[in-house]
N, C-alpha and C. Protein backbone atom coordinates (compact mmCIF):
# COMPACT_ATOMS: atom_id res chain seq x y z
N UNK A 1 142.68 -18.84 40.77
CA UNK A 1 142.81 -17.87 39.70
C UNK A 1 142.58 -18.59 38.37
N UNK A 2 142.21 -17.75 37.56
CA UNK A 2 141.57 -18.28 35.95
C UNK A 2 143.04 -18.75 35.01
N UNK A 3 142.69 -19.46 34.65
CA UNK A 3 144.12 -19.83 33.68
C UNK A 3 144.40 -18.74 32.97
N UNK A 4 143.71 -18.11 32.16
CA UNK A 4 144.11 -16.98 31.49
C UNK A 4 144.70 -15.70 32.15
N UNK A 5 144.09 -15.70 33.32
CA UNK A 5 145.12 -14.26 34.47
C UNK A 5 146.22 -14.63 34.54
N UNK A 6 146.03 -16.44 35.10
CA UNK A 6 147.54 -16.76 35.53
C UNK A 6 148.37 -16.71 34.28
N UNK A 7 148.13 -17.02 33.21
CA UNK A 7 149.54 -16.81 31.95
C UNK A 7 149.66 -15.52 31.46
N UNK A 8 148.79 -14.61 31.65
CA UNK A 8 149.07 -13.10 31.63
C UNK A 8 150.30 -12.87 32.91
N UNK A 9 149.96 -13.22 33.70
CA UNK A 9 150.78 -12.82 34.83
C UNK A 9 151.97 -12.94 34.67
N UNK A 10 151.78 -14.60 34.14
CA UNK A 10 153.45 -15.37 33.91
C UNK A 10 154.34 -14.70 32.83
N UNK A 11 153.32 -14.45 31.39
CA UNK A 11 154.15 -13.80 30.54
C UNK A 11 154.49 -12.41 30.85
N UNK A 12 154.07 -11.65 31.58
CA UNK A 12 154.32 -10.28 32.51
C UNK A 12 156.30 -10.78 33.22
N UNK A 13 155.81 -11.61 33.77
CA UNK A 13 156.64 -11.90 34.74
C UNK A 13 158.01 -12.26 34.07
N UNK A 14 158.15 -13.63 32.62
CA UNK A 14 158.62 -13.54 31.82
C UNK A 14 159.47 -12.14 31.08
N UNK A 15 158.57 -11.87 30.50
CA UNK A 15 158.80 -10.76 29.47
C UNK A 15 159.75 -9.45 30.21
N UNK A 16 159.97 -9.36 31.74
CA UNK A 16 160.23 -8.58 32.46
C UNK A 16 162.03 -9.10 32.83
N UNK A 17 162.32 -10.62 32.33
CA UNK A 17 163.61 -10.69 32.82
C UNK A 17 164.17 -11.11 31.22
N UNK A 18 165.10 -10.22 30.66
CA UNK A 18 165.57 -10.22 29.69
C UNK A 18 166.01 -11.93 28.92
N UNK A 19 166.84 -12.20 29.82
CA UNK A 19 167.85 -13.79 29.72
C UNK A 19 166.89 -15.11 30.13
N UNK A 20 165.77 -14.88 30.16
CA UNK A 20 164.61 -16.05 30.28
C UNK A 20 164.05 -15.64 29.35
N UNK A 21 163.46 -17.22 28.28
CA UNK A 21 162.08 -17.66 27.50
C UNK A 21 161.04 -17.82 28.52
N UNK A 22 160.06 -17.61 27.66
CA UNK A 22 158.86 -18.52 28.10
C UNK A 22 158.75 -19.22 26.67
N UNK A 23 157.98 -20.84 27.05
CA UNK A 23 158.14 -21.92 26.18
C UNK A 23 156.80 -22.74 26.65
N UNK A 24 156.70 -23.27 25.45
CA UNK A 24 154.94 -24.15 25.46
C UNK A 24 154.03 -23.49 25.55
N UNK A 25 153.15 -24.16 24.70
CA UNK A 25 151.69 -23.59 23.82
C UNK A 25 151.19 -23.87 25.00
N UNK A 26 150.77 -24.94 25.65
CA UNK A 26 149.37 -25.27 26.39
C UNK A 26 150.29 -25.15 27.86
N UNK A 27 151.30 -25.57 28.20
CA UNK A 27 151.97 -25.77 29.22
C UNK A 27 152.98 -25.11 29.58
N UNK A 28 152.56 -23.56 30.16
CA UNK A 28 153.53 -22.60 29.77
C UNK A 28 154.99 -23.21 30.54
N UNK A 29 156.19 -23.10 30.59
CA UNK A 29 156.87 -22.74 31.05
C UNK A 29 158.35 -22.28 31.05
N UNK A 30 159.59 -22.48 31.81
CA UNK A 30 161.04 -21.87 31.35
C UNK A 30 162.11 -22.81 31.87
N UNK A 31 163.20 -22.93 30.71
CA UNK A 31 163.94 -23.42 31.06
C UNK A 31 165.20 -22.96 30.64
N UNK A 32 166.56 -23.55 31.42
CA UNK A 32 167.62 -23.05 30.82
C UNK A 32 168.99 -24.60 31.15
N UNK A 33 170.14 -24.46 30.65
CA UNK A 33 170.81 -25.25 31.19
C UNK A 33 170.63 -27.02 30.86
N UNK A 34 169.16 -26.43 30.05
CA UNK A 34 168.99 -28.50 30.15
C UNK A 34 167.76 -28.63 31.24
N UNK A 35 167.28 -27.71 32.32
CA UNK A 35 166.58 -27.85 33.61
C UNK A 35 165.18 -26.85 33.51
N UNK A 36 164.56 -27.32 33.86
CA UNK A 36 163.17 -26.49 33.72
C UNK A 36 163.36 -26.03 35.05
N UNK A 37 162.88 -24.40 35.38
CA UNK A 37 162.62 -23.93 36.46
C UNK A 37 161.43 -23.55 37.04
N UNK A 38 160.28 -23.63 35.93
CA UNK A 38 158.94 -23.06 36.25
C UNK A 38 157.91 -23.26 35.04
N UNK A 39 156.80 -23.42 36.17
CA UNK A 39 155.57 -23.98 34.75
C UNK A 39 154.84 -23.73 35.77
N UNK A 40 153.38 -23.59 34.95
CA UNK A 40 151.89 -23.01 34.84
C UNK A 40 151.52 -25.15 34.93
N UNK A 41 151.21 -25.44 35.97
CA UNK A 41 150.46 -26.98 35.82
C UNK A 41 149.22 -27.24 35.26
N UNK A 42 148.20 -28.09 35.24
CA UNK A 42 147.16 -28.41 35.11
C UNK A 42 146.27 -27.90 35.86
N UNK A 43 146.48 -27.77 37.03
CA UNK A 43 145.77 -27.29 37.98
C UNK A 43 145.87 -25.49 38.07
N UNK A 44 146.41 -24.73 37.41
CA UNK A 44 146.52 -23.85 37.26
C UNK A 44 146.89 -23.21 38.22
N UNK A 45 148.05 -24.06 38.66
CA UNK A 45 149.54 -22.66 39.77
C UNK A 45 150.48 -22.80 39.11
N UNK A 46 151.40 -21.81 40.06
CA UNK A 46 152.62 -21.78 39.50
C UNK A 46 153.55 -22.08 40.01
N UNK A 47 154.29 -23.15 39.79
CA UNK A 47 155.66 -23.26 40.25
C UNK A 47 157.10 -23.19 40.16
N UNK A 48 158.15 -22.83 40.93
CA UNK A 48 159.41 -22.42 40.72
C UNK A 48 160.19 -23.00 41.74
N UNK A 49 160.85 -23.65 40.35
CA UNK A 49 162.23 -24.63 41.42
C UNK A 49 163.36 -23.40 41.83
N UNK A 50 163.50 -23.51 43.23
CA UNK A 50 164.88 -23.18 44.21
C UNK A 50 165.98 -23.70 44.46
N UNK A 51 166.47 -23.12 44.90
CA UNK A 51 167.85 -23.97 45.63
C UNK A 51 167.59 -24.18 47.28
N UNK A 52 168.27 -25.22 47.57
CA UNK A 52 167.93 -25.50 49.19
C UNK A 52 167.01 -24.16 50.18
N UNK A 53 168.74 -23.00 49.74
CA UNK A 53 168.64 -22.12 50.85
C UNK A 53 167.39 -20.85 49.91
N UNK A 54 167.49 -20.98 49.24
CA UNK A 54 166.34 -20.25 48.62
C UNK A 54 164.83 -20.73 48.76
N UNK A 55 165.01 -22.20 48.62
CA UNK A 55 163.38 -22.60 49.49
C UNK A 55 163.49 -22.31 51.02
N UNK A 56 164.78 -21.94 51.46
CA UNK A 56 164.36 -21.98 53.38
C UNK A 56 164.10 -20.49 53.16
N UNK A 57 163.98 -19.75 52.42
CA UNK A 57 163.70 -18.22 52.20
C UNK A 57 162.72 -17.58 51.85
N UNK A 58 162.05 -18.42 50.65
CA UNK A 58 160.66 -18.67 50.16
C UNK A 58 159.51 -19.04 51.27
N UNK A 59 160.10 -20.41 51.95
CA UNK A 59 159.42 -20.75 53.34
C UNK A 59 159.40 -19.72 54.60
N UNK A 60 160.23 -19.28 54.85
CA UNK A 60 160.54 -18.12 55.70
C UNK A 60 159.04 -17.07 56.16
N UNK A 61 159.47 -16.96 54.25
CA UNK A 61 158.62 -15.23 53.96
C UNK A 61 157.32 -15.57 53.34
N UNK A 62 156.63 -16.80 52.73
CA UNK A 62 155.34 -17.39 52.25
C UNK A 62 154.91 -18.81 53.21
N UNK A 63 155.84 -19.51 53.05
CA UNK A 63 155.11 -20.66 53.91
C UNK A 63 155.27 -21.86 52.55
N UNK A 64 156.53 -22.42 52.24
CA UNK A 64 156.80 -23.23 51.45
C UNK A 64 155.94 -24.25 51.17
N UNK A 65 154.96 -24.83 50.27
CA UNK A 65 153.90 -25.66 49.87
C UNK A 65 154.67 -26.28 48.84
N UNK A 66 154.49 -28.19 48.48
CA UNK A 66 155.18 -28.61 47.52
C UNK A 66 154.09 -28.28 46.55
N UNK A 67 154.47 -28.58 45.50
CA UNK A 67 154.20 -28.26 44.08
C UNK A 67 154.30 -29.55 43.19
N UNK A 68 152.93 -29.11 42.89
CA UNK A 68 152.45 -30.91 41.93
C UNK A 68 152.22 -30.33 40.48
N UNK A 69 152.60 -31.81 39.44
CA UNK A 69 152.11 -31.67 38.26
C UNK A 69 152.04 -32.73 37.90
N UNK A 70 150.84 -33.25 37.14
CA UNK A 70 150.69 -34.46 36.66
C UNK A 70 150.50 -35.21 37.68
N UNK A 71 149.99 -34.83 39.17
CA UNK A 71 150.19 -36.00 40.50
C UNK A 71 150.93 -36.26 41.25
N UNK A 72 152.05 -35.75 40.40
CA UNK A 72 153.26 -36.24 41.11
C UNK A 72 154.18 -34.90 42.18
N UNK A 73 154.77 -35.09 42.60
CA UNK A 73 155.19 -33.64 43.71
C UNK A 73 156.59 -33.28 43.18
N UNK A 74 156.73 -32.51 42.58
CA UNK A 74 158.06 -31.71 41.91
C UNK A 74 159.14 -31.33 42.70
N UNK A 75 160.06 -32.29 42.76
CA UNK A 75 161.11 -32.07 43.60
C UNK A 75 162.09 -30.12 42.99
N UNK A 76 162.17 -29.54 44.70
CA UNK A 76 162.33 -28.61 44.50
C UNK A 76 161.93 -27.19 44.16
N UNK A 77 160.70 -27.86 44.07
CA UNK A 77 160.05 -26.61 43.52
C UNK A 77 158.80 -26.41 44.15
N UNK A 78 158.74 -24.76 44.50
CA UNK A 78 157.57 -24.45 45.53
C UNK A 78 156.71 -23.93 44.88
N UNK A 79 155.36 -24.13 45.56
CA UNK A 79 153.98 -23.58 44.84
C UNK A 79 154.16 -22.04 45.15
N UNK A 80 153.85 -21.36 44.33
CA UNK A 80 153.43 -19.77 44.52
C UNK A 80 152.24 -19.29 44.83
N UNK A 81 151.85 -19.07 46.28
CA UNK A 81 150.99 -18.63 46.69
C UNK A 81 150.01 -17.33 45.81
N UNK A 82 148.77 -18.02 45.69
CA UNK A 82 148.03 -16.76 44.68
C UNK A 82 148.04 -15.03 45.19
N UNK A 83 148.22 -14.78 46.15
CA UNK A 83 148.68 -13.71 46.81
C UNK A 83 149.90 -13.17 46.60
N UNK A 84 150.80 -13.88 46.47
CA UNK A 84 152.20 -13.68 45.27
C UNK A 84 151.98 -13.02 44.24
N UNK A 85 150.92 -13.42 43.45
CA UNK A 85 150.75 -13.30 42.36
C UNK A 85 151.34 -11.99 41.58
N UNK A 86 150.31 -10.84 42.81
CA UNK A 86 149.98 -9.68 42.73
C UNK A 86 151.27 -9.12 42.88
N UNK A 87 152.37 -9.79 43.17
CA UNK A 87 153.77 -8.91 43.79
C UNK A 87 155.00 -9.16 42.36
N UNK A 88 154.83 -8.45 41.17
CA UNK A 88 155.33 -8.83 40.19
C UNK A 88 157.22 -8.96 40.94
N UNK A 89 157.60 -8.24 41.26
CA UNK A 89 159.03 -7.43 41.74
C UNK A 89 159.62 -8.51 42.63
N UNK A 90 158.62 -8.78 43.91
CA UNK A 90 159.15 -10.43 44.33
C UNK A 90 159.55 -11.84 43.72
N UNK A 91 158.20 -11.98 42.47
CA UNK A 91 158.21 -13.07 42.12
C UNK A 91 159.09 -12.93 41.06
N UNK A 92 159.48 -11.86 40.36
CA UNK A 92 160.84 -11.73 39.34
C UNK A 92 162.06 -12.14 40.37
N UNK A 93 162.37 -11.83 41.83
CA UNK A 93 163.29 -11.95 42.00
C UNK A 93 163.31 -13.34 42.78
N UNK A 94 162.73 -14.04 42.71
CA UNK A 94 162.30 -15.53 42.72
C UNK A 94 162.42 -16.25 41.67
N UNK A 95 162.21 -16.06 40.39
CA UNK A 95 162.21 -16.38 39.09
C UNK A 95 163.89 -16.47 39.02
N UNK A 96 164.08 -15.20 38.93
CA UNK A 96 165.76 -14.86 38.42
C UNK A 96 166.53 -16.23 39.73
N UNK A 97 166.41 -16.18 40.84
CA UNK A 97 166.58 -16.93 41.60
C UNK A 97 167.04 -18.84 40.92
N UNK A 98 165.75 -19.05 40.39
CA UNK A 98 165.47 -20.42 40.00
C UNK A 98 166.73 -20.64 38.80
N UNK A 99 166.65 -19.15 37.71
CA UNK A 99 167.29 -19.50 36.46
C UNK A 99 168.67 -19.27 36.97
N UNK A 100 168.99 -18.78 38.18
CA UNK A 100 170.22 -18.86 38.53
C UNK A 100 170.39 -20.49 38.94
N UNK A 101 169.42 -20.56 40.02
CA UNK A 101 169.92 -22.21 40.59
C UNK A 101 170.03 -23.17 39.00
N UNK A 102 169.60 -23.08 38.20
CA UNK A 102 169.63 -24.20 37.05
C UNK A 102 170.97 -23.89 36.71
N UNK A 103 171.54 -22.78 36.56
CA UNK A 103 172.26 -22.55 35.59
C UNK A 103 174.08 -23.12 36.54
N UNK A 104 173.57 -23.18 37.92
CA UNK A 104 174.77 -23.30 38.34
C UNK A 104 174.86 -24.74 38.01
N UNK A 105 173.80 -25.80 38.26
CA UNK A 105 174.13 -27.30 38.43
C UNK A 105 174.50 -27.22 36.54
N UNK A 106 174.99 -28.85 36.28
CA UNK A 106 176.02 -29.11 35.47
C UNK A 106 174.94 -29.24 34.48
N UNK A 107 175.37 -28.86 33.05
CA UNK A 107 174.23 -28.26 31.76
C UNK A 107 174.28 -30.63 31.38
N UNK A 108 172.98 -30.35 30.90
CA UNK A 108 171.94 -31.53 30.52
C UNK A 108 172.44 -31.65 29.31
């Protein structure tokens, strides 16, 4: 997908859960707590950190893929299948998911 669909999507996706920013000019993404939960990479996917049992849920129902940025593999956080994309209502409740898992571990 084109970088520009994908940050339409994201700010869609964003703009749709009240108690989340979206943050960064070139590198979209959200954080809360001190913890980033999700960003638009270089490579133009998207990823969203889980909690354990929320990646065995994600994996379940997509097929859990790690998630790179900069090279490196982002602990916790699963790639979002471009077929996702299209499912605004899932991936909000995946999103809300992540800003929950940040918000429980201890603030940064």
């Amino acid at each position: 997908m084109k970088r520009d669909a994908l940050v339409k999507i994201y700010d869609e996706l964003v703009a749709n859960c009240p108690d989340i920013d979206r943050k960064g000019k070139t590198m979209p993404y959200t954080s809360a707590n001190g913890y980033m939960f999700s960003l638009i990479n270089k490579d133009d996917e998207l990823g969203i950190r889980l909690s354990k049992e929320d990646t065995v849920e994600f994996d379940n129902a997509f097929g859990a893929k790690p998630f790179k940025s900069h090279g490196a593999t982002m602990r916790e956080y699963v790639l979002i299948p471009e077929s996702l994309l299209k499912d605004l209502d899932t991936l909000e409740n995946y999103l809300q998911k992540g800003f929950k898992y940040v918000m429980s571990l201890p603030p940064k």
